[in-house]
PDB file of N, CA and C in Angstrom:
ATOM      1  N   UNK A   1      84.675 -81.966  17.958  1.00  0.00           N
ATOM      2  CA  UNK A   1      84.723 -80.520  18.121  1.00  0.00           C
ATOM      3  C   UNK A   1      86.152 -80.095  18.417  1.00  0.00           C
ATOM      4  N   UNK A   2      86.760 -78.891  17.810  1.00  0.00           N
ATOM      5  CA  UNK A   2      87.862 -78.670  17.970  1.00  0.00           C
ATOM      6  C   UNK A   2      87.515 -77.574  19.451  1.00  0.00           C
ATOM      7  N   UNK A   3      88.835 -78.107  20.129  1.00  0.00           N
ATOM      8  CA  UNK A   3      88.982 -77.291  21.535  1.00  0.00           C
ATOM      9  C   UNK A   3      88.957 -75.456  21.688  1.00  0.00           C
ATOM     10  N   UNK A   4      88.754 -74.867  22.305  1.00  0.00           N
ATOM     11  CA  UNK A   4      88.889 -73.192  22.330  1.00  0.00           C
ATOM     12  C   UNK A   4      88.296 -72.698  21.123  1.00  0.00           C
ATOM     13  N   UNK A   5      87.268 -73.338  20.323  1.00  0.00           N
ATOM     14  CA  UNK A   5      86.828 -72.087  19.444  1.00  0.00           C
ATOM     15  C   UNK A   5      85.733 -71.583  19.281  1.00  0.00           C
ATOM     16  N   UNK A   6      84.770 -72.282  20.252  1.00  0.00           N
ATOM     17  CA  UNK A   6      83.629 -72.319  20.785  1.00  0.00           C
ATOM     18  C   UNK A   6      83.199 -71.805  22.225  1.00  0.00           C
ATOM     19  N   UNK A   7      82.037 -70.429  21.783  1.00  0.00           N
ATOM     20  CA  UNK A   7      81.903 -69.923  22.787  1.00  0.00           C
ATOM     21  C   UNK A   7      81.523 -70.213  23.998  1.00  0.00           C
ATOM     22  N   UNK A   8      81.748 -69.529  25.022  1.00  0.00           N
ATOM     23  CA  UNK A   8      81.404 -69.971  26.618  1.00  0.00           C
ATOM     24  C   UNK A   8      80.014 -70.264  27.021  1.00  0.00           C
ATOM     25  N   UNK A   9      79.232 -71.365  27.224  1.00  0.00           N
ATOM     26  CA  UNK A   9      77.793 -71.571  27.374  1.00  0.00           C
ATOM     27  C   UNK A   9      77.458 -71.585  29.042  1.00  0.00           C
ATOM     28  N   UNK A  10      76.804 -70.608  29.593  1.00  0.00           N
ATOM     29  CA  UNK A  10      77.037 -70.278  30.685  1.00  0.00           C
ATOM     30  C   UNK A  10      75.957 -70.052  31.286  1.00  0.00           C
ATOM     31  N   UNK A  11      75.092 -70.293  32.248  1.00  0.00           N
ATOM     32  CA  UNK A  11      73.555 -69.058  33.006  1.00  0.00           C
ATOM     33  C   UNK A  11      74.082 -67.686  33.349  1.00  0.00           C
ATOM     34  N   UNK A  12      73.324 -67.201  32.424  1.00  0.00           N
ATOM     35  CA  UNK A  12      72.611 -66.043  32.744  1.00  0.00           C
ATOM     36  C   UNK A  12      71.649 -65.216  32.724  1.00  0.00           C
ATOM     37  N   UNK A  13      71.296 -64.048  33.420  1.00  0.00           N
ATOM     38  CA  UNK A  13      70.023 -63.701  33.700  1.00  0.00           C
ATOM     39  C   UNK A  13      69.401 -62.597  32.749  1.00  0.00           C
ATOM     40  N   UNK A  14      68.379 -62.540  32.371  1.00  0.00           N
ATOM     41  CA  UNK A  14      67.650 -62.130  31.361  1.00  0.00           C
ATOM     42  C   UNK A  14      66.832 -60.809  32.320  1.00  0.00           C
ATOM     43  N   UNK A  15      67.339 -59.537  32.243  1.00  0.00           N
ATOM     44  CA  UNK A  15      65.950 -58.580  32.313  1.00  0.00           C
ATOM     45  C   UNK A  15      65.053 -57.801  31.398  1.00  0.00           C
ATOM     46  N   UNK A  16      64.440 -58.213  31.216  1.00  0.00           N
ATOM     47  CA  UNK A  16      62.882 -57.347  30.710  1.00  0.00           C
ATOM     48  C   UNK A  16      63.047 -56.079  31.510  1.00  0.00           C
ATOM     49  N   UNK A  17      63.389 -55.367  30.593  1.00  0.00           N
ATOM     50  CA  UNK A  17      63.313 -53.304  30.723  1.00  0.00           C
ATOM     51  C   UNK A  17      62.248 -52.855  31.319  1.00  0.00           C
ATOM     52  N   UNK A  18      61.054 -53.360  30.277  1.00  0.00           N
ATOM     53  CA  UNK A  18      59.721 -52.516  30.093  1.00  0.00           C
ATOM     54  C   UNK A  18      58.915 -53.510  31.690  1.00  0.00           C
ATOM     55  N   UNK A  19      59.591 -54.378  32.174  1.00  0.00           N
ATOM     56  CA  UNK A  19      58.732 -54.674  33.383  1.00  0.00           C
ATOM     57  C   UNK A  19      59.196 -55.552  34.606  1.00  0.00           C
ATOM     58  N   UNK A  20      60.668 -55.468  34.315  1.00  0.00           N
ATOM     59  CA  UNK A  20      61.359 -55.922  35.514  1.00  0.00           C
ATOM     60  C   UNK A  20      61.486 -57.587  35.420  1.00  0.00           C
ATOM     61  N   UNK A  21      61.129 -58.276  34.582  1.00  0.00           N
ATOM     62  CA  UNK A  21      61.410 -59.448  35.133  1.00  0.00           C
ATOM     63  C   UNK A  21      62.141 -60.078  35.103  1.00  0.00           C
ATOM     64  N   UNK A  22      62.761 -61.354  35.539  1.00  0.00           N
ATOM     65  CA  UNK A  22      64.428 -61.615  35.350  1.00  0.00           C
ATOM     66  C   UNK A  22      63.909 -62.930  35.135  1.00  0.00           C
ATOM     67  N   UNK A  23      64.729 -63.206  33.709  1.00  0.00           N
ATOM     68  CA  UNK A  23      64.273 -64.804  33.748  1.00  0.00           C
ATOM     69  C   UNK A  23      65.933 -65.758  33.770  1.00  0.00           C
ATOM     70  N   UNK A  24      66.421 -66.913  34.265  1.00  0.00           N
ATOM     71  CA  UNK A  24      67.652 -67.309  34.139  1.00  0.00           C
ATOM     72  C   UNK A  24      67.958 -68.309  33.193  1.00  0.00           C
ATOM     73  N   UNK A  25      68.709 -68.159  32.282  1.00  0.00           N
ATOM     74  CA  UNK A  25      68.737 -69.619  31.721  1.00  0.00           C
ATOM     75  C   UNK A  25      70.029 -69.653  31.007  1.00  0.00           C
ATOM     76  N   UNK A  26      70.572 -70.470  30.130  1.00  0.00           N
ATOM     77  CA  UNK A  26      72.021 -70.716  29.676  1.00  0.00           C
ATOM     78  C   UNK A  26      72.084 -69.852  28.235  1.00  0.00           C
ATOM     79  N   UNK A  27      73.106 -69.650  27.872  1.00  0.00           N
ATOM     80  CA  UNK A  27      73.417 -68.384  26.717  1.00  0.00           C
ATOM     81  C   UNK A  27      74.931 -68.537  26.811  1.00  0.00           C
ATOM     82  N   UNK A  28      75.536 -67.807  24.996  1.00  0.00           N
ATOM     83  CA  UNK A  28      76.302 -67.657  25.357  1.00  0.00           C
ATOM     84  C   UNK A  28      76.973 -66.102  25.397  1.00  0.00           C
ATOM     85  N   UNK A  29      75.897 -65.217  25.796  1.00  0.00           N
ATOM     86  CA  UNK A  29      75.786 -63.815  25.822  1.00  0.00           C
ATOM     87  C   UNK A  29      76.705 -63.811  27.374  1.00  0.00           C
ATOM     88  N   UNK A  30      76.976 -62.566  27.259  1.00  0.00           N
ATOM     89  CA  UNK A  30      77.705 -62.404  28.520  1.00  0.00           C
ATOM     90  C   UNK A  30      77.848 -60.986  28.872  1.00  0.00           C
ATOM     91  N   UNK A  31      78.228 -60.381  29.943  1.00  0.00           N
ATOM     92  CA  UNK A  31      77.748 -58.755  30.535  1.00  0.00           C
ATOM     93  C   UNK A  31      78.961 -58.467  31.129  1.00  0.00           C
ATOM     94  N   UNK A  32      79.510 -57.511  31.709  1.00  0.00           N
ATOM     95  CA  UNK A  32      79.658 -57.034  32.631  1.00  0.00           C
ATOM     96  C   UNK A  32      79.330 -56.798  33.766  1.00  0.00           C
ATOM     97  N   UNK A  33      77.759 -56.564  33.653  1.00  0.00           N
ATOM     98  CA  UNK A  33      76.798 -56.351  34.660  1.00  0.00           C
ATOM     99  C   UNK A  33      76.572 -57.534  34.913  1.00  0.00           C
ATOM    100  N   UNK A  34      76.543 -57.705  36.423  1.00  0.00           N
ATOM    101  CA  UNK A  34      76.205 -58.644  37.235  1.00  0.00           C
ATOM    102  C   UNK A  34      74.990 -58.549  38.052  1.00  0.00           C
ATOM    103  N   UNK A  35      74.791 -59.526  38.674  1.00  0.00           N
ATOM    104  CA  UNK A  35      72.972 -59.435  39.401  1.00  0.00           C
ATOM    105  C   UNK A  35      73.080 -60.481  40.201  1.00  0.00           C
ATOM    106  N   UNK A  36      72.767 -60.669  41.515  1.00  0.00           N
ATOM    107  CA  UNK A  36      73.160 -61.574  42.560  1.00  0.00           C
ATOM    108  C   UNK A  36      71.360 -62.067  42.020  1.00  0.00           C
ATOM    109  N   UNK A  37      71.132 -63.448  41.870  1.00  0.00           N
ATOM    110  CA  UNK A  37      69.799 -64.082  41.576  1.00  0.00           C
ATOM    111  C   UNK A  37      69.432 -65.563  42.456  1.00  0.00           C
ATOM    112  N   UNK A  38      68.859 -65.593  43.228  1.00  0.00           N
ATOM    113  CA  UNK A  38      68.234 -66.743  43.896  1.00  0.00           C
ATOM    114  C   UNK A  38      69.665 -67.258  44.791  1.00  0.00           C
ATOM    115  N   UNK A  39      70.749 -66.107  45.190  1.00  0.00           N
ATOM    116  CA  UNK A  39      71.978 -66.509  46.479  1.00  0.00           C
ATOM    117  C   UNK A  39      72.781 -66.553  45.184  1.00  0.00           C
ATOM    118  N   UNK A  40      72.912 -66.518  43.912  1.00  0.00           N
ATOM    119  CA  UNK A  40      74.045 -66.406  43.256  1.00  0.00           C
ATOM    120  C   UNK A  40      74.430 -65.353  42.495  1.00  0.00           C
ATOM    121  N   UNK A  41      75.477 -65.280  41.871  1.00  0.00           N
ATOM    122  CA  UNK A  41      75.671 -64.282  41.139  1.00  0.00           C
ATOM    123  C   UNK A  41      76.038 -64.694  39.579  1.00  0.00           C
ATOM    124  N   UNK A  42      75.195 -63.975  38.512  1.00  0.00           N
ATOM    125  CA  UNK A  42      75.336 -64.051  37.370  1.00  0.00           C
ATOM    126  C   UNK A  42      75.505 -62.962  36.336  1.00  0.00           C
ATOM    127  N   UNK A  43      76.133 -63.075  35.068  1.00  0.00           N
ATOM    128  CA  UNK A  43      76.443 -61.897  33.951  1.00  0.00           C
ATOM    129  C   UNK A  43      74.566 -61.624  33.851  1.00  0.00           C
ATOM    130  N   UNK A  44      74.280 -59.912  33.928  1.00  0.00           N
ATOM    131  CA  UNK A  44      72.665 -59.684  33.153  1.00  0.00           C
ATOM    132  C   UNK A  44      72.954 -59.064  32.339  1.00  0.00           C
ATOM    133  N   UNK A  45      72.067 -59.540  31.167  1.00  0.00           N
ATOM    134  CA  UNK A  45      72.008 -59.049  30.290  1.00  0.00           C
ATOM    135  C   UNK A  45      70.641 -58.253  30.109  1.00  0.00           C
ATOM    136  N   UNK A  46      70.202 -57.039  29.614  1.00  0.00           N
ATOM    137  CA  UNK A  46      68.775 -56.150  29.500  1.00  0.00           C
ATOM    138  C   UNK A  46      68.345 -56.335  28.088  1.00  0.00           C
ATOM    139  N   UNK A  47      66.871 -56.764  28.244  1.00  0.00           N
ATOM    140  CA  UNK A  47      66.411 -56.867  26.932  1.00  0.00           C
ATOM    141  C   UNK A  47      65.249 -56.002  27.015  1.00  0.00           C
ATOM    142  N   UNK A  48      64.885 -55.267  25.997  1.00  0.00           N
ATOM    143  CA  UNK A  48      63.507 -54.624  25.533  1.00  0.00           C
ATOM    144  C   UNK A  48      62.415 -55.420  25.351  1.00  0.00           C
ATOM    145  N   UNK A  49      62.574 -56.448  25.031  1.00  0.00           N
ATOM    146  CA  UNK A  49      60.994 -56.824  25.192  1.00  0.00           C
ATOM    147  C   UNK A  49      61.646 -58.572  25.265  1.00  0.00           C
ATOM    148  N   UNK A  50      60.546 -58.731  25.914  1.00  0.00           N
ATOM    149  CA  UNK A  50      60.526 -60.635  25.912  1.00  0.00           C
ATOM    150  C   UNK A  50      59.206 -61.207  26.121  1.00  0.00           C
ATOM    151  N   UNK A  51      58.964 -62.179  26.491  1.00  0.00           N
ATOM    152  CA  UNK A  51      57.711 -62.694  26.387  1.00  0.00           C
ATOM    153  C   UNK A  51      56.612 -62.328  27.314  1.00  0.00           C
ATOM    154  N   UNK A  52      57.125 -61.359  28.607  1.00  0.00           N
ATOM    155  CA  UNK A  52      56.576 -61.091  29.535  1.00  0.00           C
ATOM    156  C   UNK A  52      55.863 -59.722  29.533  1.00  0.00           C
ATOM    157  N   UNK A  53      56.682 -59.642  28.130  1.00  0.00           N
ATOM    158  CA  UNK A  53      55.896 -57.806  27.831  1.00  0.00           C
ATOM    159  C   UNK A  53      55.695 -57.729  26.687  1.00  0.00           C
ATOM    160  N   UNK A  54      55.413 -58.937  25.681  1.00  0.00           N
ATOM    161  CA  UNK A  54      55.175 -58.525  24.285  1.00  0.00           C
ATOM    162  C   UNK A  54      53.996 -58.727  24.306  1.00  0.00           C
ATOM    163  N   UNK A  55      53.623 -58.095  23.301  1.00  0.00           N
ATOM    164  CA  UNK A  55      51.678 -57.838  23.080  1.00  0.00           C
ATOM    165  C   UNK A  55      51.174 -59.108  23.017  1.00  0.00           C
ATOM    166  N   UNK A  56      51.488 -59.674  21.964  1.00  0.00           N
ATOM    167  CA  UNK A  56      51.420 -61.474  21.097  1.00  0.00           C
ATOM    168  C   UNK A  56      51.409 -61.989  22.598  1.00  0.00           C
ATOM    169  N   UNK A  57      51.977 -62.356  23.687  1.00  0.00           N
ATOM    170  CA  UNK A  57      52.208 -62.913  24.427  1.00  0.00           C
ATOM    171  C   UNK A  57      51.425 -62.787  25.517  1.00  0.00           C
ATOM    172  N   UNK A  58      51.388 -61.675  25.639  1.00  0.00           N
ATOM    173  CA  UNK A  58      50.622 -61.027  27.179  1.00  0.00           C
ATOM    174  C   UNK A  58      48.737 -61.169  26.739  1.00  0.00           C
ATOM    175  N   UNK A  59      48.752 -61.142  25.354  1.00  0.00           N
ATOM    176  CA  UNK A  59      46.862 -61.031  25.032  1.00  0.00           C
ATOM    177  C   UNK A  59      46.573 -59.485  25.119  1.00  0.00           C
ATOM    178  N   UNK A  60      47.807 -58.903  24.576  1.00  0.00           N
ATOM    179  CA  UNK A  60      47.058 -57.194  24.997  1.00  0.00           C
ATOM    180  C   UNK A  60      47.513 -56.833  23.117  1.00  0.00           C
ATOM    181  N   UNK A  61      47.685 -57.911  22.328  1.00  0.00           N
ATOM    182  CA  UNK A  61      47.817 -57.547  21.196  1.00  0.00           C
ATOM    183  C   UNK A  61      46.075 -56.570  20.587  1.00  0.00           C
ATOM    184  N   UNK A  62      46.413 -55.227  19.200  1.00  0.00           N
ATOM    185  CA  UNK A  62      45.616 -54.832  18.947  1.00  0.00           C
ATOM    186  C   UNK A  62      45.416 -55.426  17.489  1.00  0.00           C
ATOM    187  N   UNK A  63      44.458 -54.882  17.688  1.00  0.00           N
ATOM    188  CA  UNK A  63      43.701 -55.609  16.279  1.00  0.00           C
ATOM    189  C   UNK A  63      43.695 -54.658  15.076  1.00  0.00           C
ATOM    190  N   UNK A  64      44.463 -55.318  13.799  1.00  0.00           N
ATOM    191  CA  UNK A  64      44.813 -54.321  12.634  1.00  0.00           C
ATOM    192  C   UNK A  64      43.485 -53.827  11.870  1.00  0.00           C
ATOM    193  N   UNK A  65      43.184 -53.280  11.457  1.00  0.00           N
ATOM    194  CA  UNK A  65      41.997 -51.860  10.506  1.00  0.00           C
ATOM    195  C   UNK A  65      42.312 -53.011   9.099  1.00  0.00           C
ATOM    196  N   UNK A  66      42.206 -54.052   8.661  1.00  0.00           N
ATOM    197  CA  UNK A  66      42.328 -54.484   7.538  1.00  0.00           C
ATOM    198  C   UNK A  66      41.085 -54.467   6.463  1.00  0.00           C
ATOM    199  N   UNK A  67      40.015 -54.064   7.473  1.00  0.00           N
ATOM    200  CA  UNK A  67      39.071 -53.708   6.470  1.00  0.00           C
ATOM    201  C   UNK A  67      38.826 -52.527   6.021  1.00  0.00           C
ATOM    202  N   UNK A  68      39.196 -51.290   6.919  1.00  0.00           N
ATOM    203  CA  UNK A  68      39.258 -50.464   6.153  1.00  0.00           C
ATOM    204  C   UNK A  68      40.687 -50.007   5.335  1.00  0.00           C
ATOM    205  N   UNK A  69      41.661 -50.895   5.797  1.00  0.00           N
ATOM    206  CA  UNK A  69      42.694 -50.554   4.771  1.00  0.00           C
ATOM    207  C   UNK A  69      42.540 -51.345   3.164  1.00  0.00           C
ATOM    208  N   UNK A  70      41.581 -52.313   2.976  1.00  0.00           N
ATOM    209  CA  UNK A  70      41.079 -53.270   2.030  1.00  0.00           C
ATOM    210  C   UNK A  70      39.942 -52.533   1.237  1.00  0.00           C
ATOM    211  N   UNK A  71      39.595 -51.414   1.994  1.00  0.00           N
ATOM    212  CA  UNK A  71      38.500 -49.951   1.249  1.00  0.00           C
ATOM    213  C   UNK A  71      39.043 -49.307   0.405  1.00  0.00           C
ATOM    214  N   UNK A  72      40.094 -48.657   1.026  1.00  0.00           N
ATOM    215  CA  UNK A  72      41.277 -47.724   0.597  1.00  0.00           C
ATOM    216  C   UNK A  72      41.903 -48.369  -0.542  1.00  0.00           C
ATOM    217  N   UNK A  73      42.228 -49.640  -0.335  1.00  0.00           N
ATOM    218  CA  UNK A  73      42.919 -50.245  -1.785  1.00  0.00           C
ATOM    219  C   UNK A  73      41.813 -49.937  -3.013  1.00  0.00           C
ATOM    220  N   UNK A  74      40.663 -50.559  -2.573  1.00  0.00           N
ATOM    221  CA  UNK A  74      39.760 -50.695  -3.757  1.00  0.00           C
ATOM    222  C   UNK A  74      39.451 -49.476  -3.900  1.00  0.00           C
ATOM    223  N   UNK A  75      39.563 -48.318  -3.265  1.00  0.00           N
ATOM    224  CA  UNK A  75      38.723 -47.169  -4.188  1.00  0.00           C
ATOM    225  C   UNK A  75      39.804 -47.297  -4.844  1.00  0.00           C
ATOM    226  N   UNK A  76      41.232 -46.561  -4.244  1.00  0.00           N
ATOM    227  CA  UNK A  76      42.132 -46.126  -5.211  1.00  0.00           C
ATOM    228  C   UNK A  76      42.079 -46.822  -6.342  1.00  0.00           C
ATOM    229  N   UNK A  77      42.305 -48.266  -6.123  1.00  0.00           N
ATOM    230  CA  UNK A  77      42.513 -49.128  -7.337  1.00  0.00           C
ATOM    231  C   UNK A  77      41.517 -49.434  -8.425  1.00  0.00           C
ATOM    232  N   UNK A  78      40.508 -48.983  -7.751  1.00  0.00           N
ATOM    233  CA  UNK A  78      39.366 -49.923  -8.703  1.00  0.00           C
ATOM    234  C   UNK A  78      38.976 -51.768  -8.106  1.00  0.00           C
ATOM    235  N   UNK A  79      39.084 -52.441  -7.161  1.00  0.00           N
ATOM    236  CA  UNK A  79      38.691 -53.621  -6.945  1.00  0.00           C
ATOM    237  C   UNK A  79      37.279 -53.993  -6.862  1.00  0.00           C
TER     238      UNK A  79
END
């Protein structure tokens, strides 16, 4: 590996917007914003959704209308 051209791999802390949670782990994302986490201090970065608030994840996924969108095809179409 050539020296200095490779980014900084570092912990930092992950917040979930939609529900507060902070998860920590290595990245090589980096902030401004800081967040003192478990007596330390790390770059946070804010994310919109992660695993703690996505539908797929949480079991609060909804269930798609594919049968009546599979109606709609066939009248229009003829199936």
């Amino acid at each position: 590996m050539q020296p200095e051209i490779h980014p900084q791999y570092a912990p930092v802390v992950f917040r979930d917007r939609s529900t507060g949670d902070l998860f920590l782990t290595r990245s090589t994302l980096t902030s401004d914003e800081t967040i003192e986490y478990e007596g330390r201090v790390y770059p946070l970065v804010n994310t919109d959704i992660t695993a703690a608030s996505h539908p797929f994840w949480t079991g609060r996924a909804r269930e798609l209308d594919t049968e009546g969108r599979m109606q709609r095809f066939r009248r229009r179409y003829g199936g």
